[in-house]
N, C-alpha and C. Protein backbone atom coordinates (compact mmCIF):
# COMPACT_ATOMS: atom_id res chain seq x y z
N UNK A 1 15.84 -12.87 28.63
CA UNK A 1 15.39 -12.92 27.25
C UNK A 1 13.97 -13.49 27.24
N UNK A 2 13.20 -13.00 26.37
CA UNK A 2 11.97 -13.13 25.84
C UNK A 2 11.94 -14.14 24.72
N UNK A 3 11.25 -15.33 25.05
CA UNK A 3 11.16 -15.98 23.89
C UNK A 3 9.46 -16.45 23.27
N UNK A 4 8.93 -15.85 22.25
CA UNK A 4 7.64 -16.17 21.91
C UNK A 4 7.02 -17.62 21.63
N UNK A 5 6.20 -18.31 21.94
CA UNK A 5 5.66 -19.59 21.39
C UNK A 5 4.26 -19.38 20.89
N UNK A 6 4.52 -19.79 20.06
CA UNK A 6 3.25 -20.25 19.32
C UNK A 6 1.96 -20.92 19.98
N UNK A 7 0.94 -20.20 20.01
CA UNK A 7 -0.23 -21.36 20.85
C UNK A 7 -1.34 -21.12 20.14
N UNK A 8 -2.46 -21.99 19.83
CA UNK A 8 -3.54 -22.08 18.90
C UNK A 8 -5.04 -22.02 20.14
N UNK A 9 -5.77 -20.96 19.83
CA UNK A 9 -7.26 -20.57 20.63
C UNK A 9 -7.90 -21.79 20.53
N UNK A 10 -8.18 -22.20 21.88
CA UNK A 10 -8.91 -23.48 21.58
C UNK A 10 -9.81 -23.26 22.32
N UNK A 11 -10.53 -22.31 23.31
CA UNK A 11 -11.68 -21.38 23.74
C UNK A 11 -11.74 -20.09 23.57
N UNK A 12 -12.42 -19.28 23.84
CA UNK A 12 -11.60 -17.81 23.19
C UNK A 12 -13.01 -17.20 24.99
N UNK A 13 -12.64 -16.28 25.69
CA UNK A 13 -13.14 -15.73 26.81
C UNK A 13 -13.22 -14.33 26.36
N UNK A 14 -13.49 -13.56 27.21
CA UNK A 14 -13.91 -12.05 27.08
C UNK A 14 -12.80 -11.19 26.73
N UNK A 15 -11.67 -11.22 27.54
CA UNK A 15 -10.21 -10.71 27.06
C UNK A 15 -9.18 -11.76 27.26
N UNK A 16 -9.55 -12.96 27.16
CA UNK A 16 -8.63 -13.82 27.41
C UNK A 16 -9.34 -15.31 26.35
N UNK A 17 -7.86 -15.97 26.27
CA UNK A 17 -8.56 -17.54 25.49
C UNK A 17 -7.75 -18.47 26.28
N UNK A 18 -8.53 -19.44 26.51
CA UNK A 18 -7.39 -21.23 26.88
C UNK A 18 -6.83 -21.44 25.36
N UNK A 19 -5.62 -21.52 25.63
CA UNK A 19 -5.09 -21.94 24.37
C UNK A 19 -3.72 -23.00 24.47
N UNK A 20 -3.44 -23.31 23.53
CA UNK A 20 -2.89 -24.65 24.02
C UNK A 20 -1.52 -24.74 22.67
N UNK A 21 -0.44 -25.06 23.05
CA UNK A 21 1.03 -25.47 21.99
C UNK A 21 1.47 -26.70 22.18
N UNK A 22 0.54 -27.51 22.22
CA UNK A 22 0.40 -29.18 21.76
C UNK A 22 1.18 -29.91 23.02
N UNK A 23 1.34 -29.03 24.01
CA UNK A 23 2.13 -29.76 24.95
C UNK A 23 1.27 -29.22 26.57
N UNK A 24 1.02 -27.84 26.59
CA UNK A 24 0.65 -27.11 27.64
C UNK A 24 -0.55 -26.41 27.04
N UNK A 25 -1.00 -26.48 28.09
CA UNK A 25 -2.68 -25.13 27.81
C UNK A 25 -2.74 -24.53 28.91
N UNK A 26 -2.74 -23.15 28.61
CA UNK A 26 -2.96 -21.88 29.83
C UNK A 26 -4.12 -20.93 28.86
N UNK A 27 -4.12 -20.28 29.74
CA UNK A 27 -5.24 -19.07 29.53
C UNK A 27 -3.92 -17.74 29.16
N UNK A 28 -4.41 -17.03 27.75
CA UNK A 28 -3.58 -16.10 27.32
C UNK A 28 -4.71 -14.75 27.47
N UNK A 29 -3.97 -13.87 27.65
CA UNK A 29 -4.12 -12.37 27.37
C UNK A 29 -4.37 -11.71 26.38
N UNK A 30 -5.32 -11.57 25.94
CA UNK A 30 -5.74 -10.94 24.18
C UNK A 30 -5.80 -9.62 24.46
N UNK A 31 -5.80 -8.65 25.73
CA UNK A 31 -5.58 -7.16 25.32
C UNK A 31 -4.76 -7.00 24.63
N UNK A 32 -3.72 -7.29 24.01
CA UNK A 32 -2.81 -6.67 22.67
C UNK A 32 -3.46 -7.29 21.40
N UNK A 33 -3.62 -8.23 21.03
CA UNK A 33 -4.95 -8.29 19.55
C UNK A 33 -6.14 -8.33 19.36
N UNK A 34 -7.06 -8.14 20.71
CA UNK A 34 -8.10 -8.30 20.18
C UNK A 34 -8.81 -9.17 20.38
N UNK A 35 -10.34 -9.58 19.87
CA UNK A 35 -10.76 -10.44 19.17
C UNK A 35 -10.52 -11.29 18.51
N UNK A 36 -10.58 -12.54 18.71
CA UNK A 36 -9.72 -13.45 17.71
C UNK A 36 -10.67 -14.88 17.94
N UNK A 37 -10.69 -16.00 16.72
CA UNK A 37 -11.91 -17.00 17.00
C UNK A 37 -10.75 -17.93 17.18
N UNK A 38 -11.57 -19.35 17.46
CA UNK A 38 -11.14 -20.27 17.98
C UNK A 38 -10.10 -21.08 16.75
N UNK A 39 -9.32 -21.45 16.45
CA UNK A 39 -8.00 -22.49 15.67
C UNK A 39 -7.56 -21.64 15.70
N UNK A 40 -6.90 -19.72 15.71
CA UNK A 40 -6.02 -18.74 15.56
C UNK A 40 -4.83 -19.15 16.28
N UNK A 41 -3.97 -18.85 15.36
CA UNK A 41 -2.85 -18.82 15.67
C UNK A 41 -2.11 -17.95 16.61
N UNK A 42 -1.71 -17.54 18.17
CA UNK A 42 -0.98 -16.36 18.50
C UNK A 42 0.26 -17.09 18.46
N UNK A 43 1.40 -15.55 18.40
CA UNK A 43 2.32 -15.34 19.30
C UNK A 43 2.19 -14.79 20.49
N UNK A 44 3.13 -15.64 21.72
CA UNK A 44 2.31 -15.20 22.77
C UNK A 44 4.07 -15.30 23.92
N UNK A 45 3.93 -14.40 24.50
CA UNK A 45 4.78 -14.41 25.52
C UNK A 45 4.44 -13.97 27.08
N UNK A 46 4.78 -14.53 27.96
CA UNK A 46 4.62 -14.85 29.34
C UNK A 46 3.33 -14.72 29.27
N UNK A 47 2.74 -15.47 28.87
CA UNK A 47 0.95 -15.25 29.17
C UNK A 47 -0.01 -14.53 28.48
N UNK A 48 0.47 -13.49 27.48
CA UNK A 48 -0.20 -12.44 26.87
C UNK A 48 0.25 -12.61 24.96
N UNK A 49 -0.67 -12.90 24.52
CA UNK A 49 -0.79 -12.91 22.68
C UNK A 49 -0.64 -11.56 22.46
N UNK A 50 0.89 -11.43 21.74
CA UNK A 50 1.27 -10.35 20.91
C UNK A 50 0.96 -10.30 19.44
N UNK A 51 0.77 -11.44 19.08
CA UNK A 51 0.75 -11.38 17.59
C UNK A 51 -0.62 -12.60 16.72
N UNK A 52 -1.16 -12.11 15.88
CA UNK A 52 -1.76 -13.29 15.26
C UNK A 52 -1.17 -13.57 14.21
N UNK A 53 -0.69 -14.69 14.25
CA UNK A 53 0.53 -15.49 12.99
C UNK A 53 -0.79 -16.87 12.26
N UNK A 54 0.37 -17.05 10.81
CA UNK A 54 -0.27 -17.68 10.18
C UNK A 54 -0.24 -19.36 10.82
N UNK A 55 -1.03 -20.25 10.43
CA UNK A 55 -0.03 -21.84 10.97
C UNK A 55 1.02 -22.13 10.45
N UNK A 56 1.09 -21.54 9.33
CA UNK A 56 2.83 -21.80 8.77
C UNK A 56 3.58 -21.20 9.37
N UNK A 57 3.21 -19.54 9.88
CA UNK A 57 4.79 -19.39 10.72
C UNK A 57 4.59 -19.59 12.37
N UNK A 58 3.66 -20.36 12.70
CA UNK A 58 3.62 -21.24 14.19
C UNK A 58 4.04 -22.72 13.50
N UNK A 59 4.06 -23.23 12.58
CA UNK A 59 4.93 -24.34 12.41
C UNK A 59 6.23 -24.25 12.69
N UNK A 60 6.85 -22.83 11.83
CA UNK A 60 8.14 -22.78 11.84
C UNK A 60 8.55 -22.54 13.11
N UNK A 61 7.98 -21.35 13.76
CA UNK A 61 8.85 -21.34 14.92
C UNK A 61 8.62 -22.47 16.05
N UNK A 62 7.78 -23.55 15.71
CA UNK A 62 8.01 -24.19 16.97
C UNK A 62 8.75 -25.35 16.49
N UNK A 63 9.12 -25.36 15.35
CA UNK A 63 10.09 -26.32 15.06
C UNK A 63 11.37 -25.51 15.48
N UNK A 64 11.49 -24.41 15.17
CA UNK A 64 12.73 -23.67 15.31
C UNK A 64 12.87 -24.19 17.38
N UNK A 65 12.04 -23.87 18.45
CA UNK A 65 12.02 -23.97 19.18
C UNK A 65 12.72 -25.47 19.71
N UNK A 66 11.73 -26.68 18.98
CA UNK A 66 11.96 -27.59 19.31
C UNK A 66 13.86 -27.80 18.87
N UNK A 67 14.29 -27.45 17.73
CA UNK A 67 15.60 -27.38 17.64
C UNK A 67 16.40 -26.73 18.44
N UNK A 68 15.98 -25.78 18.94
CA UNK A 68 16.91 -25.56 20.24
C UNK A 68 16.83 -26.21 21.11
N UNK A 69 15.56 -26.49 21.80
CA UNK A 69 16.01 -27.51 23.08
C UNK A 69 16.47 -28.78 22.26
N UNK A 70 16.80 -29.21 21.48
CA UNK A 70 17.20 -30.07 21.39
C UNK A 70 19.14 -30.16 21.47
N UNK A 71 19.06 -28.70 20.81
CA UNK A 71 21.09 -28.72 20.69
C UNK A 71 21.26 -28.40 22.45
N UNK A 72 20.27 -27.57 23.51
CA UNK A 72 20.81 -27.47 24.67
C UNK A 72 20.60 -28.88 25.13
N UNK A 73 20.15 -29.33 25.22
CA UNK A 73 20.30 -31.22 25.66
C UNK A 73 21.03 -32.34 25.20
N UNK A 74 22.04 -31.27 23.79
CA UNK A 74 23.42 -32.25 23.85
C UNK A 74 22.76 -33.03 22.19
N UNK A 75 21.93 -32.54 22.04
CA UNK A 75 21.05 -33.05 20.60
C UNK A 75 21.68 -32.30 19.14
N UNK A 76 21.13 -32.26 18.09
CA UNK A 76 21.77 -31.24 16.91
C UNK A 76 20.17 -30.67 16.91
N UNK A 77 20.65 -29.72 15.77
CA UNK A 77 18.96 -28.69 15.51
C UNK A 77 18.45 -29.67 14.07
N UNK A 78 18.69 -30.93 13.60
CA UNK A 78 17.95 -31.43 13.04
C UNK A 78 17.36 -30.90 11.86
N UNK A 79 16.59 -30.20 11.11
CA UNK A 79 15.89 -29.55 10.03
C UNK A 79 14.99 -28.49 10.68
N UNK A 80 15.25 -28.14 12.09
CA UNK A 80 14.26 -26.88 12.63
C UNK A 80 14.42 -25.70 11.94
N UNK A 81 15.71 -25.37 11.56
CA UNK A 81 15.89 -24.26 10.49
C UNK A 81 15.68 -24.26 8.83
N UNK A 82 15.29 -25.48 8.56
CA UNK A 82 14.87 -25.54 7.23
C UNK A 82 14.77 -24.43 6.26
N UNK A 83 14.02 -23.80 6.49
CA UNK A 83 13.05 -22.63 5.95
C UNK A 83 14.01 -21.50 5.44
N UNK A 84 15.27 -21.07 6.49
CA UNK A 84 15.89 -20.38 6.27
C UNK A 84 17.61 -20.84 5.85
N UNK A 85 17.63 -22.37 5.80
CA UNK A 85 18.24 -22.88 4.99
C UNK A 85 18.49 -22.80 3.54
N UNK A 86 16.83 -22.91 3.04
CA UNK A 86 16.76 -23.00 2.26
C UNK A 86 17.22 -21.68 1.37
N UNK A 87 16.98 -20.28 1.67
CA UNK A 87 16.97 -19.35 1.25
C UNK A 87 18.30 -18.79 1.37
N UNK A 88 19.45 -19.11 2.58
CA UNK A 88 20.10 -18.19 3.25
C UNK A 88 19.76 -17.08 3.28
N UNK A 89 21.32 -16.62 3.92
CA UNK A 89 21.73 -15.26 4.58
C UNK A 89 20.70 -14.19 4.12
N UNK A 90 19.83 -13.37 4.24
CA UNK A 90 19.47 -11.85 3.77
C UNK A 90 19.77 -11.02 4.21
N UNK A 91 19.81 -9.61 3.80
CA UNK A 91 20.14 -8.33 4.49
C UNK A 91 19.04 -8.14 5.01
N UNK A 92 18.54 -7.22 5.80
CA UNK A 92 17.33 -6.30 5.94
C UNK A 92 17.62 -5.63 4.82
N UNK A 93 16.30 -5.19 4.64
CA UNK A 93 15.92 -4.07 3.20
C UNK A 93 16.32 -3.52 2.93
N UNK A 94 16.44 -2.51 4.36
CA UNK A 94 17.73 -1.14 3.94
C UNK A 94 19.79 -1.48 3.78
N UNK A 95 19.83 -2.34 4.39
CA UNK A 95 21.33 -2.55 4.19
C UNK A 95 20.99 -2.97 2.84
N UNK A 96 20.05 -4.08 2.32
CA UNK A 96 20.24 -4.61 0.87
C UNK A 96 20.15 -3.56 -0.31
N UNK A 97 19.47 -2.18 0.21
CA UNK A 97 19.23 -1.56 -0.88
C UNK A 97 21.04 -0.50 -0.95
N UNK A 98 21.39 0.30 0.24
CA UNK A 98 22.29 0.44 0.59
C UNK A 98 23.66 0.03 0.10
N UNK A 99 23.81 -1.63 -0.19
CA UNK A 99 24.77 -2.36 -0.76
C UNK A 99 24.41 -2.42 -2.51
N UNK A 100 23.48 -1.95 -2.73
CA UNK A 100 23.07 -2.03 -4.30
C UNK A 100 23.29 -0.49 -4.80
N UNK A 101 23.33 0.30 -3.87
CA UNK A 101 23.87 2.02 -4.35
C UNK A 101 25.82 1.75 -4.69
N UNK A 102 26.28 0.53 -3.84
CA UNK A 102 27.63 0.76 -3.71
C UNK A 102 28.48 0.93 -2.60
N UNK A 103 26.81 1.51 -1.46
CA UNK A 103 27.48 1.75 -0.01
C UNK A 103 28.24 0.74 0.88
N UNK A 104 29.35 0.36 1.83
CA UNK A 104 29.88 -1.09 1.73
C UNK A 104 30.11 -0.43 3.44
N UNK A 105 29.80 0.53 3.98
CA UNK A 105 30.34 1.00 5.41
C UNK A 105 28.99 1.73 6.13
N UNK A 106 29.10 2.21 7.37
CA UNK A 106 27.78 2.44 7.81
C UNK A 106 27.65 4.08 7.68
């Protein structure tokens, strides 16, 4: 499994930036976005920035993160899920629209 972390450009290089998730700093891979300046937010997995996210949703997921290692070390997830606490359960779009025609099976 693939899991994304959040890391913020704190040099930015020719196709690559040092970037850093408040714990570790490596050098990431910007051939998949681009251009990007220095405080940006990626998502970034094994080395390479897939995504430019806002700081709010690199807050969330690295709280979400930090709540998991915390329940695998025998810890609880604490308020890392907040966000989607707050809201619960949603459908995706299409099941929600789907269940609003009446449809209840696939």
């Amino acid at each position: 499994m693939c899991v994304g972390v959040p890391m913020q450009v704190i040099r930015r290089r020719e196709l690559s930036a040092l970037c850093s998730d408040g714990v570790t700093t490596e050098t990431i891979d910007l051939a998949l976005v681009g251009e990007v300046d220095e405080g940006t937010w990626l998502l970034t997995f094994l080395g390479s920035a897939r995504e430019v996210i806002s700081e709010d949703e690199a807050r969330k997921i690295a709280a979400a993160l930090d709540g998991l290692r915390s329940l695998m070390s025998g810890g609880d997830l604490g308020d890392a899920f907040a966000d989607l606490e707050e809201t619960g359960p949603r459908l995706p779009p299409h099941l929600a629209a789907a269940l609003e025609t009446g449809k209840t099976t696939a």
